[in-house]
Structures are given as structure tokens and as C-alpha cells.
Protein backbone atom coordinates (compact mmCIF):
# COMPACT_ATOMS: atom_id res chain seq x y z
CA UNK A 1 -33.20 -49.19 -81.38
CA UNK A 2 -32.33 -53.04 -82.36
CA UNK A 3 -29.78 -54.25 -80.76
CA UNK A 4 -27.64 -57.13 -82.73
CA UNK A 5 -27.92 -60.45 -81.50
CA UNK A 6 -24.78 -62.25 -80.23
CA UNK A 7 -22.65 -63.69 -83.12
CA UNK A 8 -20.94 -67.11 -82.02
CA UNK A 9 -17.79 -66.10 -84.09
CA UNK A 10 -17.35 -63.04 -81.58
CA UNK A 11 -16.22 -65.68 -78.87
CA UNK A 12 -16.67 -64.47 -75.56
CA UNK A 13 -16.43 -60.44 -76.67
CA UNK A 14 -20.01 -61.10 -78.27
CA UNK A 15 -22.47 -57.71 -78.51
CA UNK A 16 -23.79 -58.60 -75.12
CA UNK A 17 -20.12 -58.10 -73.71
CA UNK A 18 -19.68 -55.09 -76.23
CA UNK A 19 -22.34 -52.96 -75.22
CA UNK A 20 -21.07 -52.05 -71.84
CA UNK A 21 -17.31 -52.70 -72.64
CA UNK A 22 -16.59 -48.69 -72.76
CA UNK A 23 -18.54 -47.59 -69.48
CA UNK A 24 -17.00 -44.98 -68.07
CA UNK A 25 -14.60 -45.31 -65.43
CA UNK A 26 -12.17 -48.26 -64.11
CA UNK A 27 -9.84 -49.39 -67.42
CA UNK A 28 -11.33 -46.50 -69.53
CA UNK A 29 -10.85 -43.55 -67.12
CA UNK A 30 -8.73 -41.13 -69.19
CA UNK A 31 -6.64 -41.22 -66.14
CA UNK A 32 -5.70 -44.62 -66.86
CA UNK A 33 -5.33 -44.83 -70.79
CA UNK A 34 -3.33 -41.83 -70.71
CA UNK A 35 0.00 -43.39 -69.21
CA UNK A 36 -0.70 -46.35 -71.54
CA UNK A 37 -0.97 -44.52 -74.87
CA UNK A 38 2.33 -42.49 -73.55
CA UNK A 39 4.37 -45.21 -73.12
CA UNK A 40 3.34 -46.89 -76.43
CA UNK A 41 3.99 -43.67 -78.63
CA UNK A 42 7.71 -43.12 -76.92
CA UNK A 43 8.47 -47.44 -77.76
CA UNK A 44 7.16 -47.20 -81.40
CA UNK A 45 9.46 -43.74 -82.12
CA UNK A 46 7.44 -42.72 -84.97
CA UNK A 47 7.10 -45.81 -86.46
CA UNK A 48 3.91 -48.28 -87.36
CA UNK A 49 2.17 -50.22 -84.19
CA UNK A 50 -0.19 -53.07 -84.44
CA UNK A 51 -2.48 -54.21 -81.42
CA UNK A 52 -3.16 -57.77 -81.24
CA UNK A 53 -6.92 -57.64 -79.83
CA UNK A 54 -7.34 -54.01 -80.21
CA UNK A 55 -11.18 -54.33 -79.23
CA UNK A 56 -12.96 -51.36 -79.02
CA UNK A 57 -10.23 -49.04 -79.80
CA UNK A 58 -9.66 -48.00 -75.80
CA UNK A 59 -5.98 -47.81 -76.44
CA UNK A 60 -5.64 -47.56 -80.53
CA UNK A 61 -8.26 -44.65 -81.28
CA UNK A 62 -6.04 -42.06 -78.85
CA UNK A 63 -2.26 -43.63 -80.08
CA UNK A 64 -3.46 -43.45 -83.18
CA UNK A 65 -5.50 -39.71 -82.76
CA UNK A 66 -1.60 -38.34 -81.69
CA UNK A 67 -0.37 -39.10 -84.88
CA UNK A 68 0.81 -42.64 -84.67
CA UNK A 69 -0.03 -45.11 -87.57
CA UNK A 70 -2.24 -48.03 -85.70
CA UNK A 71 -3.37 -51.46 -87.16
CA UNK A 72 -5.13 -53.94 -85.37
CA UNK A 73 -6.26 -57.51 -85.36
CA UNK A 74 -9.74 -58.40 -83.49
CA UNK A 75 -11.89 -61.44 -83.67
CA UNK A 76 -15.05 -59.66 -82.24
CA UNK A 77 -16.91 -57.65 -84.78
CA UNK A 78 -19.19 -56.17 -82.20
CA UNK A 79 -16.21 -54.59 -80.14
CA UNK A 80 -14.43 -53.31 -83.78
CA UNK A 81 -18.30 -51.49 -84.32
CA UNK A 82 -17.62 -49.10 -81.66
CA UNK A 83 -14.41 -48.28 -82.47
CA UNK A 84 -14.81 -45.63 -85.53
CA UNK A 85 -17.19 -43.47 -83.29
CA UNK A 86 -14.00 -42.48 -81.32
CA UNK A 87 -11.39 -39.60 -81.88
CA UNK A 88 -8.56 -41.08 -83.93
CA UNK A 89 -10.75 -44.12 -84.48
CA UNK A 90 -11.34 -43.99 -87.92
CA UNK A 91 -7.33 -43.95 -88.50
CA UNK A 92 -7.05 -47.43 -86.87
CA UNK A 93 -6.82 -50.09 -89.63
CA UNK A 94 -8.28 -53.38 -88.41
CA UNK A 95 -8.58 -57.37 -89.91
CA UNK A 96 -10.85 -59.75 -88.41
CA UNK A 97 -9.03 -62.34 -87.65
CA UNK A 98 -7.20 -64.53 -85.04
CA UNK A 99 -4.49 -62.75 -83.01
CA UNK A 100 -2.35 -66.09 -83.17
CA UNK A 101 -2.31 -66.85 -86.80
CA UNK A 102 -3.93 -63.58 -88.39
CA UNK A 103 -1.37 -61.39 -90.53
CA UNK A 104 -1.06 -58.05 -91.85
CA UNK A 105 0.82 -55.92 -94.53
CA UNK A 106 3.78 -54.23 -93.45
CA UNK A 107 6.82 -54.34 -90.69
CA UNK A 108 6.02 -52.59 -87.27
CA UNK A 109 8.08 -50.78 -85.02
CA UNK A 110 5.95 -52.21 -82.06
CA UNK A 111 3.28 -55.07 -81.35
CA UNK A 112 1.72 -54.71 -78.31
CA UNK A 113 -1.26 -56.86 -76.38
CA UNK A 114 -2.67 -55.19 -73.27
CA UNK A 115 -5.26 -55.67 -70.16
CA UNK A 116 -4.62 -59.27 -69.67
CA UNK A 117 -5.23 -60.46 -73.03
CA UNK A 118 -2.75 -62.96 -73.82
CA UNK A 119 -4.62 -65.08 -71.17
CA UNK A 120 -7.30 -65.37 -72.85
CA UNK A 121 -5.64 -67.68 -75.15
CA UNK A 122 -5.82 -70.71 -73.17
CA UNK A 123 -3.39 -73.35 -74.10
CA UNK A 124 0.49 -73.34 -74.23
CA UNK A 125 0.75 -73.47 -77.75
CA UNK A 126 -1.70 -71.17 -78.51
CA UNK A 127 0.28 -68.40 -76.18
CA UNK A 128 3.56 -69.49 -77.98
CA UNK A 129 1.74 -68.47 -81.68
CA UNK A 130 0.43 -65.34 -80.64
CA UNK A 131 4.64 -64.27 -79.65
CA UNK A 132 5.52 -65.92 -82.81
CA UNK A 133 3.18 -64.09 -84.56
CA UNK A 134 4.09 -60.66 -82.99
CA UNK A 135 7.87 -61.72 -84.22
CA UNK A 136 6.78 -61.84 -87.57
CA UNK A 137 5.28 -58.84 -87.61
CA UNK A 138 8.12 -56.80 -86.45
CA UNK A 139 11.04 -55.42 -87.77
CA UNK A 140 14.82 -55.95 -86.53
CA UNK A 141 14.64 -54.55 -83.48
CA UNK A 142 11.24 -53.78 -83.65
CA UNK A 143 9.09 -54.45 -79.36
CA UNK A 144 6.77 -57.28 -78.37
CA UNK A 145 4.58 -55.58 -75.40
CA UNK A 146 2.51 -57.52 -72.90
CA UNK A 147 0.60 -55.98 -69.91
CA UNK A 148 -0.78 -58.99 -68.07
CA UNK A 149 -1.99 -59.42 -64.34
CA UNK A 150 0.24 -62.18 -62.18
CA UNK A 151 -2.17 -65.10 -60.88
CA UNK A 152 -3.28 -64.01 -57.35
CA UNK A 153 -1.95 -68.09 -55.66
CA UNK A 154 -0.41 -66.76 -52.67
CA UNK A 155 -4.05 -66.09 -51.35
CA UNK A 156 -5.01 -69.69 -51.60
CA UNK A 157 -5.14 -71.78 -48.56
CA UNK A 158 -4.65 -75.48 -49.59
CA UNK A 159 -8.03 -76.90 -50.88
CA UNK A 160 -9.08 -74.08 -51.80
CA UNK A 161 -9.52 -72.51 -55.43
CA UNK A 162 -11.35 -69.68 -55.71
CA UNK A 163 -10.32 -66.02 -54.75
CA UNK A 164 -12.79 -62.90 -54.55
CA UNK A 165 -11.40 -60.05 -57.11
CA UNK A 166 -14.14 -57.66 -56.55
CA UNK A 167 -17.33 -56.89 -54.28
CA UNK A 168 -19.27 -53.88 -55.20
CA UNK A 169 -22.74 -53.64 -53.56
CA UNK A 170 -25.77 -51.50 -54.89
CA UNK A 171 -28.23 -51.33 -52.47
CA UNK A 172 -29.49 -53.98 -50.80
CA UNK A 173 -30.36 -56.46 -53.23
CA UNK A 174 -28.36 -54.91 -56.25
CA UNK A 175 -24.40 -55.57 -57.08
CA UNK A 176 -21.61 -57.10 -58.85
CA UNK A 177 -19.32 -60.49 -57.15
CA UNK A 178 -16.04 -60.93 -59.20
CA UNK A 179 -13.80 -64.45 -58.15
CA UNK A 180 -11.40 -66.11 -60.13
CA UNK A 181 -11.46 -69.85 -59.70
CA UNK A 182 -7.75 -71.68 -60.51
CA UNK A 183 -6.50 -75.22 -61.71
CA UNK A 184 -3.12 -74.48 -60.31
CA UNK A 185 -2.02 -78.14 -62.60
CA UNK A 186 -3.27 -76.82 -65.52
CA UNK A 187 -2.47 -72.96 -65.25
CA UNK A 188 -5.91 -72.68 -66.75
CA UNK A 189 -8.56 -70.49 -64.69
CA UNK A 190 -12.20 -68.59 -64.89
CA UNK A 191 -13.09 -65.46 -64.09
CA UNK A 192 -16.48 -65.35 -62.97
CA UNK A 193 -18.96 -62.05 -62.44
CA UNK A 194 -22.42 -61.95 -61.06
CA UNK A 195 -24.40 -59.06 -61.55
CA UNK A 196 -28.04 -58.52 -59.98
CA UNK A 197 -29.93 -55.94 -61.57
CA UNK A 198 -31.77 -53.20 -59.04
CA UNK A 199 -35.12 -55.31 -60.31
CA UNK A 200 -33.65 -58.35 -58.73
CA UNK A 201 -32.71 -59.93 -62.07
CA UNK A 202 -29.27 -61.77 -62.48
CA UNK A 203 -26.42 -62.35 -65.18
CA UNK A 204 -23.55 -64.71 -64.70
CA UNK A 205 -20.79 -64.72 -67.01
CA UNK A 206 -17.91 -67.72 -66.98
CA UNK A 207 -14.39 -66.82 -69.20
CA UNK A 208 -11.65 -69.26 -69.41
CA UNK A 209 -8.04 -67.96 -69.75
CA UNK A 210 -4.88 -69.30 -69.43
CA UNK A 211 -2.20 -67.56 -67.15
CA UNK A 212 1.48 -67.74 -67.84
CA UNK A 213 4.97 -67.05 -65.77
CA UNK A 214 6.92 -64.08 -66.70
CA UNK A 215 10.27 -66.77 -67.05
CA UNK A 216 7.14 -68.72 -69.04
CA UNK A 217 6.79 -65.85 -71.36
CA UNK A 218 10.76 -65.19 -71.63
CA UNK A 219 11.43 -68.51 -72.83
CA UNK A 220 7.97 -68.35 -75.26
CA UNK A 221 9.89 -64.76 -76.65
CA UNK A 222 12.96 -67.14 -77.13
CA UNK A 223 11.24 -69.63 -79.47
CA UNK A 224 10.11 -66.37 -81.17
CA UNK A 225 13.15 -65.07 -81.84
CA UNK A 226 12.82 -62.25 -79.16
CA UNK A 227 14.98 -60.93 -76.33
CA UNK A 228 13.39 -59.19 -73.45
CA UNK A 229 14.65 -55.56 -72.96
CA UNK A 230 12.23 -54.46 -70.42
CA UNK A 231 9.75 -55.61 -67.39
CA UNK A 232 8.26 -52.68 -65.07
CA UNK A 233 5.63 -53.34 -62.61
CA UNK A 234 3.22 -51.12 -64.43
CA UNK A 235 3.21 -48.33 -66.94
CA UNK A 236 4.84 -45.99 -64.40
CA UNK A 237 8.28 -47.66 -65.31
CA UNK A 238 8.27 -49.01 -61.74
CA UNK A 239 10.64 -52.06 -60.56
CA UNK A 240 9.25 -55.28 -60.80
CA UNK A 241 9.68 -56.97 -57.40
CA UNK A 242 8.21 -60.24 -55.38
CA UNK A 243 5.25 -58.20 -54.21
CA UNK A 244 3.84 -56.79 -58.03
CA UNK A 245 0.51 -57.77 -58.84
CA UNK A 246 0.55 -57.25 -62.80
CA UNK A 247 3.93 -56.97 -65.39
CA UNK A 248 4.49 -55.01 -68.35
CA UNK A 249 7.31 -56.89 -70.78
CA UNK A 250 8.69 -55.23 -73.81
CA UNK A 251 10.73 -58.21 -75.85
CA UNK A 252 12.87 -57.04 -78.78
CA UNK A 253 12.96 -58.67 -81.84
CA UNK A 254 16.50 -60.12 -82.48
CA UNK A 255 18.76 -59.46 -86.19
CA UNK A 256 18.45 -62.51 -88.33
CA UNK A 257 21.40 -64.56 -88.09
């Protein structure tokens, strides 16, 4: 088998990233996109949903396989490749294109961006386009969705940077280091994972992102022309308190004066 060689316009979701983005397990577990494509099929009520950087299809191909109508925008063509192999996958209509400027035909009942995404757009502005662009996309009264993690600060010590997200050993020699390392100025930060191979051989992969303030992301729905109408803790509807570690926002999209 030949496997493609990264393409620079993929960004940082390049074939390399692709191959293993659908292991089983962890984000994929059914037990884990099931709530997800629940709560997205009760907010769009039978109506059209787009997924700004719908990847691989983890969340589109089942929404769309239980009858919901499912567009997508994605800059990586190597995640979109593995996306028609899956039930309901070959339903999900999808541009290449840029998640903050891209557009596509029709009004939607809901535009949603999950698993951290939005922080992957790294500047201000650029997170202020992609809810301007959801806006536009949506119909009066039509829902802006956002899962996102909150930035884990309250473990830093002062002069430190850097916290540990995930240890997994394989052996003795063999495992995976996650730590995200913050500019707490900048609200810019990296996620950083090391993997050693059983044979002793290493990868190291560096992502910028961006994080953002839920009041941040209130006022960016504001510019936008959006409201927000929900914010749970996670998809089980729970309260969002002091202590959550992630938010899920669902902005409505105001009448036109």
C-alpha cells in the first residue's frame, strides 16, 4: 500500500495526523459520540446542520446516517478521505475550505464546531470570523455550538508554564507524554505529544491553538449577531460551575432588526 505524502495545505491535520485520527477508543468510543450526535439531532429539529471542521466524519457520518441533512467545511483533504468509508458518510456534503471565511449554499438550522476546535484558530480575529461566519450561515433563530476544553491555569505555580495532560506508559521503554505549554499574555498555547515506538523510535508533534473565555466567546457571539441560549458543562446537560473542565455553548442567531 502507498501511503500519501503530507500535503502542506492540510495544516497540521496532514495524512500523517490522519492515519491514526479514528483509532479506536478515547474521542471515538461509540460511548462517547453517541451523547454528542443526540444532542445535535434534538438542536437542529429536523432541519440542515453544517460542521465547521467536520474532519473525518466522527460526528457528521452518524448525525447524518439518522437522517439528518449534514454539510461540512474541512481544510484537510486527508481527514475528508476517510470520511465516505463510514455509515452515513457518503450523505455528508463537504467544501474544502477555511472554516473562518469558507461558505456554503443554503440556511442551517444549526452550526456546530466540536472537540476543541475553535482553538485551533489562533488569533482573536480569526476566532471572531469563524462566529461570524457560523452567523451567516444560520437562519433566524437558527444555534451556534461550541464544545471547547477551559485552559487548565489553576495548576500553574508562578514561573511555571507547562502542565502534564496525559502519561500513558507501554512497557518500559514504550509510551505517549501529553503537556500543554501556556503564554498566559497571549492566550496562545501548544499542545505537545511524544510518542516512543516499542523499537525505541520517537515522534514529537508541536500544535499551536489559541484558547478563549466563555464571557470571551459571549461577547465574540455579540459582534456576530448571536445571543447565547445555552452553556452545560458537557453533553449531559450538566450545570456549568467554577470547577468544569470543558463548556458546551449553544448561541442563537438573533431576528434582523
Amino acid at each position: 500500500m502507498t501511503v500519501p505524502s503530507d500535503d502542506p495545505a492540510d495544516g497540521w491535520f496532514s495524512e500523517s495526523v490522519a492515519v491514526d485520527y479514528d483509532t479506536p477508543g478515547g474521542a471515538n468510543a461509540v460511548e462517547a459520540v453517541t451523547p454528542v450526535v443526540e444532542v445535535l439531532e434534538e438542536l437542529a429539529s429536523g432541519g440542515p446542520a453544517l460542521e465547521f471542521a467536520v474532519g473525518t466524519g466522527r460526528i457528521a457520518a452518524p448525525l447524518a446516517d439518522r437522517g439528518v441533512p449534514v454539510s461540512g467545511i474541512e481544510m484537510s483533504r486527508a481527514m475528508v478521505a476517510r470520511l465516505a468509508g463510514k455509515p452515513g458518510g457518503d450523505a455528508v456534503e463537504v467544501t474544502i475550505g477555511d472554516m473562518t471565511s469558507t461558505r456554503v449554499s443554503g440556511e442551517f438550522a444549526l452550526v456546530y464546531l466540536v472537540y476543541n476546535t475553535i482553538s485551533n484558530v489562533t488569533t482573536q480575529d480569526g476566532q471572531v470570523e469563524v462566529f461570524r461566519n457560523a452567523a451567516a450561515h444560520l437562519r433566524p433563530g437558527g444555534l451556534f455550538l461550541i464544545e471547547v476544553g477551559l485552559p487548565d491555569l489553576r495548576r500553574l505555580p508562578p514561573g511555571q508554564d507547562t502542565v502534564p495532560f496525559a502519561i500513558a506508559p507501554n512497557g518500559d521503554r514504550a509510551g505517549y507524554v501529553g503537556f500543554d505549554q501556556y503564554n498566559v499574555a497571549t492566550q496562545e498555547f501548544t499542545s505537545n505529544h511524544v510518542t516512543v515506538s516499542p523499537d525505541g523510535t520517537g515522534r514529537f508533534l508541536r500544535v499551536p491553538f489559541r484558547y478563549a473565555w466563555p464571557a470571551e466567546m459571549d461577547l465574540m457571539a455579540r459582534i456576530a449577531g448571536m445571543r447565547l441560549k445555552h452553556r452545560w458543562a458537557d453533553w449531559d446537560r450538566s450545570a456549568f460551575t467554577d470547577a468544569s473542565t470543558k463548556h458546551v455553548s449553544i448561541w442563537e442567531k438573533l431576528p434582523a432588526e
